[in-house]
PDB file of N, CA and C in Angstrom:
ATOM      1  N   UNK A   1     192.370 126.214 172.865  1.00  0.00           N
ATOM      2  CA  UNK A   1     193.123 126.877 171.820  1.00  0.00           C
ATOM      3  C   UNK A   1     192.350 126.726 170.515  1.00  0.00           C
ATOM      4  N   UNK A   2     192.120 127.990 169.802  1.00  0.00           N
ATOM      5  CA  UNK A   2     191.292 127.853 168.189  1.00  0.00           C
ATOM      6  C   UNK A   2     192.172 127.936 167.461  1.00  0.00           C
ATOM      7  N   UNK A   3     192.116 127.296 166.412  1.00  0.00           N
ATOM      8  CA  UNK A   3     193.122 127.150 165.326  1.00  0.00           C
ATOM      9  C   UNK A   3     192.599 127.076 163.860  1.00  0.00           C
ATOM     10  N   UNK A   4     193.440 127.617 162.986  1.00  0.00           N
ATOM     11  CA  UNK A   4     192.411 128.256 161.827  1.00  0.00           C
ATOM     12  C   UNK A   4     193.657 127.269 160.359  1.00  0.00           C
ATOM     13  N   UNK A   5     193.105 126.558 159.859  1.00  0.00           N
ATOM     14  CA  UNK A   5     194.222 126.192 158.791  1.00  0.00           C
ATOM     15  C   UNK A   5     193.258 126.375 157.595  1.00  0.00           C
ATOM     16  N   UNK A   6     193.885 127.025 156.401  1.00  0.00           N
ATOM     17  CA  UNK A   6     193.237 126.715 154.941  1.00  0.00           C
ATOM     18  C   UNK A   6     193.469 125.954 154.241  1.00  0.00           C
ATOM     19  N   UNK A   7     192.476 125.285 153.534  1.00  0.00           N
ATOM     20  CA  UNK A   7     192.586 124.112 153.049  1.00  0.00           C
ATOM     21  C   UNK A   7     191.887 124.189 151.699  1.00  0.00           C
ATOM     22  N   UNK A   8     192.355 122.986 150.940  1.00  0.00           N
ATOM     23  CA  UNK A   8     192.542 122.724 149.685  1.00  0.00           C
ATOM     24  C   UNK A   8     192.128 121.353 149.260  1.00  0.00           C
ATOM     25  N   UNK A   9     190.617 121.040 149.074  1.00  0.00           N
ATOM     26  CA  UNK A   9     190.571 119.163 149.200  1.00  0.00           C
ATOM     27  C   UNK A   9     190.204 118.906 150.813  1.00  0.00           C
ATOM     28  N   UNK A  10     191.695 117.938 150.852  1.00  0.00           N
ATOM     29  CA  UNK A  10     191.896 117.583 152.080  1.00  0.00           C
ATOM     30  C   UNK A  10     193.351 117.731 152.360  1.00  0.00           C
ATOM     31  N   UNK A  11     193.991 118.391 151.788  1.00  0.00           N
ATOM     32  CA  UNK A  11     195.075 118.952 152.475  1.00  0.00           C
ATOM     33  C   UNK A  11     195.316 120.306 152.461  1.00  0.00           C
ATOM     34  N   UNK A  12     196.425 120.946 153.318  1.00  0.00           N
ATOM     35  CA  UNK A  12     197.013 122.079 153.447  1.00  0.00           C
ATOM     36  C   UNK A  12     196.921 123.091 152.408  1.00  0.00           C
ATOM     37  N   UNK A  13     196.102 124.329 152.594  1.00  0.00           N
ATOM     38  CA  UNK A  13     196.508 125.448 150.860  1.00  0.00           C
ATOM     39  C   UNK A  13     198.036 125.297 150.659  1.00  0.00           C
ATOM     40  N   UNK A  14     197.915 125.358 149.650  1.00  0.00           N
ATOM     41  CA  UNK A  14     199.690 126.328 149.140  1.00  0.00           C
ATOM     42  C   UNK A  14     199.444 127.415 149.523  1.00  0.00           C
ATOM     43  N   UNK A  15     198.618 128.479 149.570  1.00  0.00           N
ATOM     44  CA  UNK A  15     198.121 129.693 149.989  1.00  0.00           C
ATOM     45  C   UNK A  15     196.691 130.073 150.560  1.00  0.00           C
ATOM     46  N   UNK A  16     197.072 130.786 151.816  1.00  0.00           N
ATOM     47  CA  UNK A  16     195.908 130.799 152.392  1.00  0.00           C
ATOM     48  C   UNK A  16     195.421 131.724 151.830  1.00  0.00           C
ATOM     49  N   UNK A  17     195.199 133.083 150.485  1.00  0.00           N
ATOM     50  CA  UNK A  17     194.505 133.290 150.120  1.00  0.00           C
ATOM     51  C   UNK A  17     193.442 132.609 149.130  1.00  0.00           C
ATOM     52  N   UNK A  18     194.044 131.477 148.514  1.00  0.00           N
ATOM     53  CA  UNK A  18     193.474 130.087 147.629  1.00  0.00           C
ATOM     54  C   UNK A  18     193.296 129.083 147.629  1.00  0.00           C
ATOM     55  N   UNK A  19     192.418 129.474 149.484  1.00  0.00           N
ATOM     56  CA  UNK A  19     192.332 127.985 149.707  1.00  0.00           C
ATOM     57  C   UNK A  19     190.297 128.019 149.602  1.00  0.00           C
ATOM     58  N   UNK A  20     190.141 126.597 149.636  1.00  0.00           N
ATOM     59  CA  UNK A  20     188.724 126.334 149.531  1.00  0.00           C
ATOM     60  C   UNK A  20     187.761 126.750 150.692  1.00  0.00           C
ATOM     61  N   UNK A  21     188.314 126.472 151.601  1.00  0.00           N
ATOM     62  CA  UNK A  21     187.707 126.637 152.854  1.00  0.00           C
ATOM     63  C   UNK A  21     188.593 126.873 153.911  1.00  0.00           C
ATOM     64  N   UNK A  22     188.453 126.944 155.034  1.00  0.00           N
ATOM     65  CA  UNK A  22     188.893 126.805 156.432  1.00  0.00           C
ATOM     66  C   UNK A  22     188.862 125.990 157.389  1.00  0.00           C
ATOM     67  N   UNK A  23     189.685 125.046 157.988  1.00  0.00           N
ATOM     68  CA  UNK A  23     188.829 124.317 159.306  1.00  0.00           C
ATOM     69  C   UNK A  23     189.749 125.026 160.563  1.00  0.00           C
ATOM     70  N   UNK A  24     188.645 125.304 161.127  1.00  0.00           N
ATOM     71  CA  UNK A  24     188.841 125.799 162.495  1.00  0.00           C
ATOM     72  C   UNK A  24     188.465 125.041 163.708  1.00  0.00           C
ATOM     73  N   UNK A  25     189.766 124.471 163.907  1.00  0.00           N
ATOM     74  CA  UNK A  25     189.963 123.335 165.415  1.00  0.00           C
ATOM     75  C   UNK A  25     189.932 124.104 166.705  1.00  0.00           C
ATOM     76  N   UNK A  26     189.279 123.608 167.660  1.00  0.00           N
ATOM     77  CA  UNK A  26     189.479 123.333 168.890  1.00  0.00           C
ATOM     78  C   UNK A  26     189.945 122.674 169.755  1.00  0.00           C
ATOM     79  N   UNK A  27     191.155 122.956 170.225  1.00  0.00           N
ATOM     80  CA  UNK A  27     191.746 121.872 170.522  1.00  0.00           C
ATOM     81  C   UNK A  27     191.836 122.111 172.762  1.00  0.00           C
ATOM     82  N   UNK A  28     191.466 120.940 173.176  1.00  0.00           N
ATOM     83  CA  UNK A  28     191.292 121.440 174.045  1.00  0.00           C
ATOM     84  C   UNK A  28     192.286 119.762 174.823  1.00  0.00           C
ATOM     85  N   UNK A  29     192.892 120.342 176.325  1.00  0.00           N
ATOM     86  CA  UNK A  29     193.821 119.560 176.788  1.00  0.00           C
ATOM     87  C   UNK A  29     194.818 118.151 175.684  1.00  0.00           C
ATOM     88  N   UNK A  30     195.232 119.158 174.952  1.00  0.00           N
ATOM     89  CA  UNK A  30     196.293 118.576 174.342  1.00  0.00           C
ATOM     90  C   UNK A  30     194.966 117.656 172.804  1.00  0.00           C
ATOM     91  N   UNK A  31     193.935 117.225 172.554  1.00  0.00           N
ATOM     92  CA  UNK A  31     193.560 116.508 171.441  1.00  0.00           C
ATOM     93  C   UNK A  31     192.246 117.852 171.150  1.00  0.00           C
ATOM     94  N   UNK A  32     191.742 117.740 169.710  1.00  0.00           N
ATOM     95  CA  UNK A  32     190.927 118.370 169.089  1.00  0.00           C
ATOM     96  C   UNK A  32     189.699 117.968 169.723  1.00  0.00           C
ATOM     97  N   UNK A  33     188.945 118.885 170.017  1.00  0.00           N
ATOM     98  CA  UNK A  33     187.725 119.104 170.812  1.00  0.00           C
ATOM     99  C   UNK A  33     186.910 119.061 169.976  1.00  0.00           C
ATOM    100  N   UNK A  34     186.820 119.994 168.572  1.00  0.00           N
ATOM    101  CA  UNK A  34     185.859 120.247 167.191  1.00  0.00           C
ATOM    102  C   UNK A  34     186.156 120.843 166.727  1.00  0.00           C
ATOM    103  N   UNK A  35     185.531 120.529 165.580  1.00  0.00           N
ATOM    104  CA  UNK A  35     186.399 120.868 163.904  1.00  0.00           C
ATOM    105  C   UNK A  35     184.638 121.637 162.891  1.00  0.00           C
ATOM    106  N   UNK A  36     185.166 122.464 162.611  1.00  0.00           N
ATOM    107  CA  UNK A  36     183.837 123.289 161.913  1.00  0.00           C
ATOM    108  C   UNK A  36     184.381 123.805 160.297  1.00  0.00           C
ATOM    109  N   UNK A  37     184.196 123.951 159.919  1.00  0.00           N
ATOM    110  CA  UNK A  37     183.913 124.106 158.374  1.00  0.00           C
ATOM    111  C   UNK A  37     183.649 125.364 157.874  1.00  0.00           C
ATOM    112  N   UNK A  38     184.263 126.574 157.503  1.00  0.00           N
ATOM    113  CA  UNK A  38     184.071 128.055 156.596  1.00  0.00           C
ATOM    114  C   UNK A  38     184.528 127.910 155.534  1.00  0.00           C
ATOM    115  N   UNK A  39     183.727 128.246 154.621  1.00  0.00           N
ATOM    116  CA  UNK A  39     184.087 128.124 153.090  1.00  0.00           C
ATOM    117  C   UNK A  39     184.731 129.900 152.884  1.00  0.00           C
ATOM    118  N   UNK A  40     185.574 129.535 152.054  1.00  0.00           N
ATOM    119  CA  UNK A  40     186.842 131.087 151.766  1.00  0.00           C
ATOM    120  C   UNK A  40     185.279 131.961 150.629  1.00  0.00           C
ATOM    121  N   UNK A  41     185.475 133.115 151.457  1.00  0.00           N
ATOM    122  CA  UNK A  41     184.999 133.968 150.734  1.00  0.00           C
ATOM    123  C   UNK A  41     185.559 135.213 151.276  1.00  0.00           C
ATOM    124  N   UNK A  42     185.932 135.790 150.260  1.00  0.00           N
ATOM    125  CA  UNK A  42     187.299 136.885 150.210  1.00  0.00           C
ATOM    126  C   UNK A  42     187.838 137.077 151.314  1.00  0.00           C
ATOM    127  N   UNK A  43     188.930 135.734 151.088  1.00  0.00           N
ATOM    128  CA  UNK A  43     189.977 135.581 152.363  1.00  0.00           C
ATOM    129  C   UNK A  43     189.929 135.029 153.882  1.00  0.00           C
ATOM    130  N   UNK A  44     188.596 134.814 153.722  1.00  0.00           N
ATOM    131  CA  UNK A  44     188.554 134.854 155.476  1.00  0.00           C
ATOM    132  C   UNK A  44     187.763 135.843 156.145  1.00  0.00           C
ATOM    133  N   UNK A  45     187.088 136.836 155.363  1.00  0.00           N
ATOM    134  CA  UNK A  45     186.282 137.630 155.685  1.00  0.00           C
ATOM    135  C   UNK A  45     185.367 137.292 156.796  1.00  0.00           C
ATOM    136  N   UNK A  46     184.763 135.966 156.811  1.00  0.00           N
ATOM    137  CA  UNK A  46     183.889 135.261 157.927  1.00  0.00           C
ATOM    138  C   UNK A  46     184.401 135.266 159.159  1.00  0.00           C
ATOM    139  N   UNK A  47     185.826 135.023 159.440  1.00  0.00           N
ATOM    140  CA  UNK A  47     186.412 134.049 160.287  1.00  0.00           C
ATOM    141  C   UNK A  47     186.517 136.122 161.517  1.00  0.00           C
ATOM    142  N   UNK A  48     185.536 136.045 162.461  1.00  0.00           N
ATOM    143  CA  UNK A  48     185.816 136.681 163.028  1.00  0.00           C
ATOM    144  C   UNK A  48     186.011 136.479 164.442  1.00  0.00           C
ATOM    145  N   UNK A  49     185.259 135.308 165.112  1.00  0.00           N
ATOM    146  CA  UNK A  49     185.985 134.935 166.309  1.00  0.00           C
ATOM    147  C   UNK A  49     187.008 134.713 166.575  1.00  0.00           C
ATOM    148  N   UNK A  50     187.662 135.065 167.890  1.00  0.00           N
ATOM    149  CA  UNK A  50     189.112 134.622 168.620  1.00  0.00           C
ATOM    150  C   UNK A  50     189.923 133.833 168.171  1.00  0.00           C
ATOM    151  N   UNK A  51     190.865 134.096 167.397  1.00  0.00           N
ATOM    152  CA  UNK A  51     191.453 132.829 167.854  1.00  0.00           C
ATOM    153  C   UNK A  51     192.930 132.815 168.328  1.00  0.00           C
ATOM    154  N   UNK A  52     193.429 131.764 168.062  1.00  0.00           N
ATOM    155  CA  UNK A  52     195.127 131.388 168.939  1.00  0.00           C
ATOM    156  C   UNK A  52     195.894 131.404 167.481  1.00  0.00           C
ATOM    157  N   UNK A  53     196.164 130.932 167.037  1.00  0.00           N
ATOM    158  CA  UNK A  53     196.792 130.318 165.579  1.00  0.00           C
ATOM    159  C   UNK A  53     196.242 129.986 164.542  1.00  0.00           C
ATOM    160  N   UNK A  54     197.348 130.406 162.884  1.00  0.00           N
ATOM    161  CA  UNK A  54     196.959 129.813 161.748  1.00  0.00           C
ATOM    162  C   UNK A  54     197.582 129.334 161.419  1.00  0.00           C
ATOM    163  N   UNK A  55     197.744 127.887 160.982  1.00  0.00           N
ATOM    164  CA  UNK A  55     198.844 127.437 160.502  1.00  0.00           C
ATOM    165  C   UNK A  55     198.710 127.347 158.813  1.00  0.00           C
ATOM    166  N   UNK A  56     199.611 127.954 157.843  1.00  0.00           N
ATOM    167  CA  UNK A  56     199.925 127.890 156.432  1.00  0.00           C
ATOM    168  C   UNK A  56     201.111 128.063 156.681  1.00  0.00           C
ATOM    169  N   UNK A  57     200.398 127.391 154.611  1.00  0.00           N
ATOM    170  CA  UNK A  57     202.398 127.478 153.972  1.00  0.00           C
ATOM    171  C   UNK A  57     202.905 128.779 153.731  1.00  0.00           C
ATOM    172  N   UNK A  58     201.415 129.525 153.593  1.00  0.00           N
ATOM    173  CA  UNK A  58     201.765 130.949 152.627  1.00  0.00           C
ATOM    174  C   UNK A  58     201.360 132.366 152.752  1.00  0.00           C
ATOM    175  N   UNK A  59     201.090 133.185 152.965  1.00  0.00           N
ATOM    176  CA  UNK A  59     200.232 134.420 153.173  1.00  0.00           C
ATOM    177  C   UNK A  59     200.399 135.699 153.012  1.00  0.00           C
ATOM    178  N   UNK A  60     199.764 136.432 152.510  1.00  0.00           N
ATOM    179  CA  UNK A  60     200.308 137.909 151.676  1.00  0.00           C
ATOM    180  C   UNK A  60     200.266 138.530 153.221  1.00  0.00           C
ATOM    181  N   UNK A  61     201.067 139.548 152.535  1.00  0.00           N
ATOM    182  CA  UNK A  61     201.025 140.618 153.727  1.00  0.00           C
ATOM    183  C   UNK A  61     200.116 141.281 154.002  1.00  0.00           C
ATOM    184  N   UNK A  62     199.014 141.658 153.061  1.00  0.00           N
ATOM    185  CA  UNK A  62     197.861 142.322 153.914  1.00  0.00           C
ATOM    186  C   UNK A  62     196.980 141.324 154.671  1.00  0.00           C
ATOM    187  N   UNK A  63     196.999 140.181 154.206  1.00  0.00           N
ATOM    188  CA  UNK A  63     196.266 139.349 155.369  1.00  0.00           C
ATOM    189  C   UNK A  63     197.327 138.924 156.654  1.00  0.00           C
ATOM    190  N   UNK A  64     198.261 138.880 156.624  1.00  0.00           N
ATOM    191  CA  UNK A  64     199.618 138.592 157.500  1.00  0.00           C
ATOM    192  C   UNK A  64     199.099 139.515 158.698  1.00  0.00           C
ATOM    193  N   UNK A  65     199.059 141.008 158.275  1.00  0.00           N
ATOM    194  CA  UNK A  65     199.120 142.134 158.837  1.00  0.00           C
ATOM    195  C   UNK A  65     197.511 141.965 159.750  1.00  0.00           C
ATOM    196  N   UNK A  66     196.246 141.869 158.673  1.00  0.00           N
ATOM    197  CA  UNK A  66     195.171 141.463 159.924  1.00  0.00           C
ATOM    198  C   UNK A  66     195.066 140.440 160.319  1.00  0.00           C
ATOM    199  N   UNK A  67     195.569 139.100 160.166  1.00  0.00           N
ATOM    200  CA  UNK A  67     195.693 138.144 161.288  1.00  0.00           C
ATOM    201  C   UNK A  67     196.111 137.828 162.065  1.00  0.00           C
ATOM    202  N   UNK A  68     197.686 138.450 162.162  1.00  0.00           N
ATOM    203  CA  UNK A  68     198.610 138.713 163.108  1.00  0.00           C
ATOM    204  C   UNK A  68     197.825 139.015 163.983  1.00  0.00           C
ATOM    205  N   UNK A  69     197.402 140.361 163.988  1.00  0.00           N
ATOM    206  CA  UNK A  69     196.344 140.844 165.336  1.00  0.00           C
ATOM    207  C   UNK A  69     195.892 140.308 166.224  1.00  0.00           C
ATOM    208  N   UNK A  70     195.151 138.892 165.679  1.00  0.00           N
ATOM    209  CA  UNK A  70     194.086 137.827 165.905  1.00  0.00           C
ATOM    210  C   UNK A  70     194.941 136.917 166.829  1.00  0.00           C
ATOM    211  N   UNK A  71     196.054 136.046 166.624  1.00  0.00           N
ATOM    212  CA  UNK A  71     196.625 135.328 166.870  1.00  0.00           C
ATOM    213  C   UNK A  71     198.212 135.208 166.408  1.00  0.00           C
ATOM    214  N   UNK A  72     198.587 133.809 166.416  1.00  0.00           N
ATOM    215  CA  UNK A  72     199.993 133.663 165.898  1.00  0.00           C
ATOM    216  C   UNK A  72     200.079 133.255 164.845  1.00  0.00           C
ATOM    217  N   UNK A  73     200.826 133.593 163.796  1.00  0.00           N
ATOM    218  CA  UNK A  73     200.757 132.588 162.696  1.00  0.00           C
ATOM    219  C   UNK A  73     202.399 131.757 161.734  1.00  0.00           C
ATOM    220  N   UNK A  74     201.522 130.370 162.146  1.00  0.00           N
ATOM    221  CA  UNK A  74     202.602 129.552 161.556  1.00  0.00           C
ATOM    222  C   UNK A  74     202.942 128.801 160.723  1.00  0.00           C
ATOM    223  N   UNK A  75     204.232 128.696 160.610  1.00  0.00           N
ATOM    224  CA  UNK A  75     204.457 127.881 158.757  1.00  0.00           C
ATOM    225  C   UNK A  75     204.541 126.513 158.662  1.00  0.00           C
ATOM    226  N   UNK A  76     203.074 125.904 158.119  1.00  0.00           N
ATOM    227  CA  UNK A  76     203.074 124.517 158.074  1.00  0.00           C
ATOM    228  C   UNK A  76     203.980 123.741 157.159  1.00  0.00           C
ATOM    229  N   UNK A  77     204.350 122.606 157.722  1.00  0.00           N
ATOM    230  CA  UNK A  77     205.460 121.443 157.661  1.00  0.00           C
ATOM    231  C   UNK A  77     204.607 120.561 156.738  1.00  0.00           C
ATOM    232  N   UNK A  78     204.537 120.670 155.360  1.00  0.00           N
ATOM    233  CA  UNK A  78     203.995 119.469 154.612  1.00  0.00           C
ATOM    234  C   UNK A  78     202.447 119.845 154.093  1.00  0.00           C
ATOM    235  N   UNK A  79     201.140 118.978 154.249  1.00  0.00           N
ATOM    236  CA  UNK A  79     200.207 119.201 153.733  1.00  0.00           C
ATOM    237  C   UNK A  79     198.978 118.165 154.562  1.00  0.00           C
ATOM    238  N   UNK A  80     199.647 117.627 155.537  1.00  0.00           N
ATOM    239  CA  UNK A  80     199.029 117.060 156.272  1.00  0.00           C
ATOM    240  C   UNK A  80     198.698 117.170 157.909  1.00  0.00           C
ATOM    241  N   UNK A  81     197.168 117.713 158.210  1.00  0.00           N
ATOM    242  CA  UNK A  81     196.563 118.436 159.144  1.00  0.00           C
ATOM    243  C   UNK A  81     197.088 117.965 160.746  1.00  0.00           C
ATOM    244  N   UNK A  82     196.885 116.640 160.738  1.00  0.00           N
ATOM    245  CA  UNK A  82     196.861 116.326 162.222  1.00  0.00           C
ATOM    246  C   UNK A  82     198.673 116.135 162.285  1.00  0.00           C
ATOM    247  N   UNK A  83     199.576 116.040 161.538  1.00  0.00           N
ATOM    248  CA  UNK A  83     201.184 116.341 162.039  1.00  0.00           C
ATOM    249  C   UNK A  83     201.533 117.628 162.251  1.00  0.00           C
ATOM    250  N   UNK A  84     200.622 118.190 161.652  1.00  0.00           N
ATOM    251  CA  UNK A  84     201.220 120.023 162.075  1.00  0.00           C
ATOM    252  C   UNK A  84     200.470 120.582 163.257  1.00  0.00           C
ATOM    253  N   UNK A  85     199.177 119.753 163.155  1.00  0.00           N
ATOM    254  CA  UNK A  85     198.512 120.439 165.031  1.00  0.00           C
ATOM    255  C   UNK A  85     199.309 119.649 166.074  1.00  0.00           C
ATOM    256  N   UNK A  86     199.692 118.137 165.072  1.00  0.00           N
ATOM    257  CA  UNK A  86     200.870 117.693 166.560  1.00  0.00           C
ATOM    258  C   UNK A  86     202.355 118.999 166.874  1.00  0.00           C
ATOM    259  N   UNK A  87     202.786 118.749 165.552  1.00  0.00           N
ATOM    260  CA  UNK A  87     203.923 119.884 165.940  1.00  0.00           C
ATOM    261  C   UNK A  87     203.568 121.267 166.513  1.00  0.00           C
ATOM    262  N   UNK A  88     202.466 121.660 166.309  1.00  0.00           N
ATOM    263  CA  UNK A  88     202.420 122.676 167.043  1.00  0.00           C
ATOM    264  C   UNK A  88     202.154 122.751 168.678  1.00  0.00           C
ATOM    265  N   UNK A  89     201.374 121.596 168.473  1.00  0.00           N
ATOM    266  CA  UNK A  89     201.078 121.320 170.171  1.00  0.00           C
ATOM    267  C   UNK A  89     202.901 121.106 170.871  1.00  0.00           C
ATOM    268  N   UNK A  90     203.909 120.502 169.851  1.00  0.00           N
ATOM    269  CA  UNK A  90     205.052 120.294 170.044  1.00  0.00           C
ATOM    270  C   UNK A  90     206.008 121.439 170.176  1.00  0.00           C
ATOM    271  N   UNK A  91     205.323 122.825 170.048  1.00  0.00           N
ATOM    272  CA  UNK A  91     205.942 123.680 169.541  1.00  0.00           C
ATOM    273  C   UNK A  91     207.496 123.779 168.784  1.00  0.00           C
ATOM    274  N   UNK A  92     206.508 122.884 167.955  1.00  0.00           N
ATOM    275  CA  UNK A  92     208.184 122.638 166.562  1.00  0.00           C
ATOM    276  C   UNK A  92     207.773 123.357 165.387  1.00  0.00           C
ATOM    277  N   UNK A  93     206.969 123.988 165.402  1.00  0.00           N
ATOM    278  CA  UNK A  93     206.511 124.794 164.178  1.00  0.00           C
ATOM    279  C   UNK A  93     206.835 126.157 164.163  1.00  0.00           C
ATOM    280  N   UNK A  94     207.192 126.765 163.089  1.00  0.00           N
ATOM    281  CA  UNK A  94     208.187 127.749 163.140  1.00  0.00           C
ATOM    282  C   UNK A  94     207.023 129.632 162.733  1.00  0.00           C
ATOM    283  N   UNK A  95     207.018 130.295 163.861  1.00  0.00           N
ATOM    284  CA  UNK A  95     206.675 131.168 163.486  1.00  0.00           C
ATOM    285  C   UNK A  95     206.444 132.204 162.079  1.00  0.00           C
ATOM    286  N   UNK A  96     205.133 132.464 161.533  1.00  0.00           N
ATOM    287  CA  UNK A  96     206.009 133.476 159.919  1.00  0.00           C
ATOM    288  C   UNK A  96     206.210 134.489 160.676  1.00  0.00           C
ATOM    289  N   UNK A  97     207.028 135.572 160.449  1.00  0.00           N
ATOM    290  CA  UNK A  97     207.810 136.849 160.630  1.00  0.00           C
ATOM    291  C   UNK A  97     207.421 137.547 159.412  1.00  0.00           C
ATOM    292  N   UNK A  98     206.587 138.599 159.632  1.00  0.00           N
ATOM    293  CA  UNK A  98     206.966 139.545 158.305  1.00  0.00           C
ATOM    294  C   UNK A  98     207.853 141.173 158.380  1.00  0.00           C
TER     295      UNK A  98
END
């Protein structure tokens, strides 16, 4: 499973259009396999491989609309990385709907 979160520092964006970068996990039989590093340049423009999920707090609708495509995307619980890939592996994390 690839997983795409934007980030800010070292925690969670408030918005994944303003976030610093990207880390994009691999998470493979239940723990993270590898973790890689895209720096935000207009939006995510880079991020074109596959993936499964994004987890943010926040996201406009025109990026909503092309990432949806890509995967699922969900609304992170707090600002801290490895409780929200747990909850998601938990599927306690709550779908965005637009």
């Amino acid at each position: 499973m690839k997983i795409i979160i934007p980030m800010r520092l070292d925690k969670i964006s408030d918005e994944f259009e303003n976030c610093e970068y990207f880390l994009i996990l691999e998470i493979k039989d239940g723990e993270i396999d590898s973790v890689k590093t895209v720096f935000n340049d207009n939006c995510g423009e880079k991020i074109k491989q596959k993936i499964d999920a994004i987890i943010c707090k926040k996201i406009n609708e025109k990026n909503y609309k092309k990432f949806s495509k890509k995967g699922v995307i969900y609304k992170a619980e707090g600002d801290d990385v490895d409780k929200n890939i747990s909850l998601l592996l938990e599927n306690k994390l709550k779908e965005i709907c637009k």
